[in-house]
C-alpha atoms as a PDB file:
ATOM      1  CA  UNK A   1      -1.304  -0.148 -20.064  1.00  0.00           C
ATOM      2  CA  UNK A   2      -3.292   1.131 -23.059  1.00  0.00           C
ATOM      3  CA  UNK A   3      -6.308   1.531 -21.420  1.00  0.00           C
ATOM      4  CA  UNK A   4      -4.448   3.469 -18.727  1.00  0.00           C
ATOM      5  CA  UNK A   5      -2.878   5.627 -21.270  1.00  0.00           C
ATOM      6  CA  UNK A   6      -5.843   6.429 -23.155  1.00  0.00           C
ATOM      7  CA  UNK A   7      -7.729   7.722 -20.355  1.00  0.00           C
ATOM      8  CA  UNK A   8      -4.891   9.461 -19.104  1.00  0.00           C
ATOM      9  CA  UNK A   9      -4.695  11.319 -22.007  1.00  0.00           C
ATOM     10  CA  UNK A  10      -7.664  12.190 -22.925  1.00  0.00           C
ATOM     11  CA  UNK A  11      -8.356  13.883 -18.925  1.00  0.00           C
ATOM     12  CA  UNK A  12      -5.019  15.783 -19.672  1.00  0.00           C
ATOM     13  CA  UNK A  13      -3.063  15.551 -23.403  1.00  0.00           C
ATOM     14  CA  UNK A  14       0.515  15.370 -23.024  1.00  0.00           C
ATOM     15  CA  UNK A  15       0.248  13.321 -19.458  1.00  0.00           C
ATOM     16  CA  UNK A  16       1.028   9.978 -20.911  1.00  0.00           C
ATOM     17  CA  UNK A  17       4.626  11.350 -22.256  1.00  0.00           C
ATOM     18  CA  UNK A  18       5.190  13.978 -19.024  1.00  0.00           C
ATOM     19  CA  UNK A  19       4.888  10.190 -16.571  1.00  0.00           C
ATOM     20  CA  UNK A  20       6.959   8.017 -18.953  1.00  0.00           C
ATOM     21  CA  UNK A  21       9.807  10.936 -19.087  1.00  0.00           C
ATOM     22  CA  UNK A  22       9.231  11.821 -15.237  1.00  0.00           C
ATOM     23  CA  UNK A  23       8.583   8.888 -13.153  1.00  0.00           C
ATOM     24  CA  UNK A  24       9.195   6.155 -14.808  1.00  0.00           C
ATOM     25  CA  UNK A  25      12.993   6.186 -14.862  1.00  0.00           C
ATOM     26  CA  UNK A  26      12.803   7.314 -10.984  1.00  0.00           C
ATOM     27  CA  UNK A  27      10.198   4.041 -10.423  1.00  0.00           C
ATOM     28  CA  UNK A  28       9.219   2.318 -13.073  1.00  0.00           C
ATOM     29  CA  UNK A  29       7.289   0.046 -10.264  1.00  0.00           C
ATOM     30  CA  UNK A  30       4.859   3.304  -9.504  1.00  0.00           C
ATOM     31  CA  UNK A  31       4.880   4.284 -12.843  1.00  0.00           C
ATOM     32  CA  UNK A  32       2.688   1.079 -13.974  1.00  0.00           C
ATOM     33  CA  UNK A  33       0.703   1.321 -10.918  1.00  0.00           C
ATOM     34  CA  UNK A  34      -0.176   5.323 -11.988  1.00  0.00           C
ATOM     35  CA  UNK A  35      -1.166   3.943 -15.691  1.00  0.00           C
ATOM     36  CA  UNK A  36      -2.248   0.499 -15.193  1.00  0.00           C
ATOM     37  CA  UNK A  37      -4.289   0.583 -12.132  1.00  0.00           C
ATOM     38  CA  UNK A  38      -5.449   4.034 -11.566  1.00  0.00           C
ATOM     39  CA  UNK A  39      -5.672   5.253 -14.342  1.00  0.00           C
ATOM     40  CA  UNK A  40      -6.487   1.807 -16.339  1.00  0.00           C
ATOM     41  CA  UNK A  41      -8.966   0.776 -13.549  1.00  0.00           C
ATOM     42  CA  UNK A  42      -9.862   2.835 -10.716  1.00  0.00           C
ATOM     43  CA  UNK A  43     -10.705   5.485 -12.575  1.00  0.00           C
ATOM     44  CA  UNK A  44     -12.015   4.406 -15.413  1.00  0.00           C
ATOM     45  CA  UNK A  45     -16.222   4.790 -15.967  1.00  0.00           C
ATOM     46  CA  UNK A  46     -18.167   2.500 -13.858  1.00  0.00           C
ATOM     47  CA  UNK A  47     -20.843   2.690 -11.397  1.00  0.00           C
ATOM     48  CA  UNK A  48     -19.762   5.988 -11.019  1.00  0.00           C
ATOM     49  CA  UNK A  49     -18.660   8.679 -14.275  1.00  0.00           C
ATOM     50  CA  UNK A  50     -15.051   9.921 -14.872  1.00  0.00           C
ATOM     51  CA  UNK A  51     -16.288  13.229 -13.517  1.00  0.00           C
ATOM     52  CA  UNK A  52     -18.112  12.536 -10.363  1.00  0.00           C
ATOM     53  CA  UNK A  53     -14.291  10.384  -9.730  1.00  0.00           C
ATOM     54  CA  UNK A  54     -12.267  13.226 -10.319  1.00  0.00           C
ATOM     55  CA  UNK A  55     -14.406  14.992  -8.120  1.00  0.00           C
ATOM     56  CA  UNK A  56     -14.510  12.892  -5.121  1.00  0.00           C
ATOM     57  CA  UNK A  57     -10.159  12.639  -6.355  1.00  0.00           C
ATOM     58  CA  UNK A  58      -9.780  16.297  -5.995  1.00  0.00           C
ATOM     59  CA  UNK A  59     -11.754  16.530  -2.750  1.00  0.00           C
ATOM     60  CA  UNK A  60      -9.516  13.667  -1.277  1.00  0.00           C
ATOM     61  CA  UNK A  61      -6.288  15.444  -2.752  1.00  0.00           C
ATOM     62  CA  UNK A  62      -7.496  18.884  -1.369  1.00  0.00           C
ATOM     63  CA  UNK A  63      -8.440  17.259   2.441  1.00  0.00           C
ATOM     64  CA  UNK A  64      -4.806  15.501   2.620  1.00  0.00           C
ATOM     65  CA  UNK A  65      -2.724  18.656   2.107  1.00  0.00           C
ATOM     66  CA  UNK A  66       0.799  18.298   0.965  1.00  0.00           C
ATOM     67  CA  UNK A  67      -0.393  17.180  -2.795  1.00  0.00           C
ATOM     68  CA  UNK A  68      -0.203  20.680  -4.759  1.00  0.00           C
ATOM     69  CA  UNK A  69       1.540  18.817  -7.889  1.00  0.00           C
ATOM     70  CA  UNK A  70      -1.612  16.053  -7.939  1.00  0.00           C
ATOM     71  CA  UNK A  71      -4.535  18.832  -7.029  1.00  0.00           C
ATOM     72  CA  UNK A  72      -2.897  21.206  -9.892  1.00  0.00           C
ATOM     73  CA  UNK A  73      -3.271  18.040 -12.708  1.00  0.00           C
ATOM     74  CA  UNK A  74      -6.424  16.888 -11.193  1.00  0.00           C
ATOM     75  CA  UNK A  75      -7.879  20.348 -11.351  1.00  0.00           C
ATOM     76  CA  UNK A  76      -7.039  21.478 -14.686  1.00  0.00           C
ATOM     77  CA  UNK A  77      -8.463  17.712 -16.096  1.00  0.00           C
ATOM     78  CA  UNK A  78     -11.512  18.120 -14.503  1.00  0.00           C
ATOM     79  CA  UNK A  79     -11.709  21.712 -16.118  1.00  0.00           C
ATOM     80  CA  UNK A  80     -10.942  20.346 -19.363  1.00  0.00           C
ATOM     81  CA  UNK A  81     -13.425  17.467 -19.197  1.00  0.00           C
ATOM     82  CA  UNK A  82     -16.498  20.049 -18.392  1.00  0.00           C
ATOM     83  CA  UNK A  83     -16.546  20.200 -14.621  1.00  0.00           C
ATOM     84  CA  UNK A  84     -17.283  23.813 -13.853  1.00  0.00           C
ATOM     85  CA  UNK A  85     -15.180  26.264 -11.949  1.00  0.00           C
ATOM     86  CA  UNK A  86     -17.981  27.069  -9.757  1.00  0.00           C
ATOM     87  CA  UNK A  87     -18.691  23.391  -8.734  1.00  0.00           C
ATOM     88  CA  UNK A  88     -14.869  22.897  -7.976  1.00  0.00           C
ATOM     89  CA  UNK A  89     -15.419  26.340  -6.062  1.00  0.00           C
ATOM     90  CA  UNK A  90     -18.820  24.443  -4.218  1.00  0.00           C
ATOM     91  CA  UNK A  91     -16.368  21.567  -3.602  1.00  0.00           C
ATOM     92  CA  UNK A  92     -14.040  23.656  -1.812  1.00  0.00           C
ATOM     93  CA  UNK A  93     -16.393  24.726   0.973  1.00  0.00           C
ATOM     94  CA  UNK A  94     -17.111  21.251   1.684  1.00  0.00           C
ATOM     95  CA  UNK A  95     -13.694  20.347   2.507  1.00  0.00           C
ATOM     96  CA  UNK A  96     -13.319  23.467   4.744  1.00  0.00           C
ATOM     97  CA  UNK A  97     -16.376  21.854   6.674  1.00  0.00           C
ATOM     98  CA  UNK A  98     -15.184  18.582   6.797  1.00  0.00           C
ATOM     99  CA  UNK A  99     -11.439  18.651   6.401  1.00  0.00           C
ATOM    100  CA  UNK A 100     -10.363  22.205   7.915  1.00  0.00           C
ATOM    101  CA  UNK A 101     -10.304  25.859   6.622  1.00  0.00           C
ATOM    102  CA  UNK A 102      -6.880  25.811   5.944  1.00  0.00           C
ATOM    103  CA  UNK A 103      -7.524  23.099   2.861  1.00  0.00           C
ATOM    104  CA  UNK A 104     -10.358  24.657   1.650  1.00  0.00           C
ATOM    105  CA  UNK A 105      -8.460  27.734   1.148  1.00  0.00           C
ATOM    106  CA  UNK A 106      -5.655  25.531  -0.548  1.00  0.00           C
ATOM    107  CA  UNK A 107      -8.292  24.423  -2.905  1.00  0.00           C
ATOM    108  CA  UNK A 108     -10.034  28.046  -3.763  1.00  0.00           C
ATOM    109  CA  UNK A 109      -5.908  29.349  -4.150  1.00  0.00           C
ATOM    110  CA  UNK A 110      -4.699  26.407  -6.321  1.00  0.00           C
ATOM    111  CA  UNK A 111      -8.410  27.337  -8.294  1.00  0.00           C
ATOM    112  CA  UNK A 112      -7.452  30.980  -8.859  1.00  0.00           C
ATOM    113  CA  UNK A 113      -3.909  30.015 -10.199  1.00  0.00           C
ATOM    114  CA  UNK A 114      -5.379  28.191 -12.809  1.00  0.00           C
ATOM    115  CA  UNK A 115      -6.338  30.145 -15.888  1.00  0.00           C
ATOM    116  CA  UNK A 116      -9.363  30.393 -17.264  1.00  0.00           C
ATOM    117  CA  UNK A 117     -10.170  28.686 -20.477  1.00  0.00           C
END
């Protein structure tokens, strides 16, 4: 769990506490899966960095539709860990290719809500 947590909050401060009070009395089950496992595992640094993960995360997030919540976290943490706005923005045109217009656009909108920092 600590692992989990640490990661967790150092992609986005206050994450940790916003889960616990949030999902954890709705599913305490998916709660530890969230903390332990993605964010204790999956995403931790490996063959691949924290960055190029969130990446490939928000790309996946962005191509599904129907995960604004998830894509407006993910986004703002990879902002706040150094990924640039324009290579979210270069991200965006490749899932219009690949996964439609319509979630591309979802991507560049959900982008432009965020404030710059």
């Amino acid at each position: 769990m600590e692992k989990g947590k640490a990661l967790l909050e150092n992609l986005s401060p206050g994450a940790f506490s916003q889960l616990e009070q949030k999902l954890k009395p709705l599913s305490p089950s998916l709660f530890t899966q969230v903390v332990e496992h993605a964010y204790g595992d999956v995403l931790q640094p490996g063959a691949l960095a924290t960055t190029s993960k969130q990446l490939i995360l928000i790309a996946i997030l962005a191509a599904q539709g129907g995960a604004s919540v998830q894509l407006d976290k993910h986004l703002k943490a990879a902002l706040s860990s150094g990924i640039q706005r324009e290579q979210l923005l270069e991200l965006a045109d490749l899932v219009a290719l690949y996964s439609g217009i319509q979630n591309g656009l979802a991507l560049t909108r959900k982008l432009s809500e965020i404030e710059l920092t």
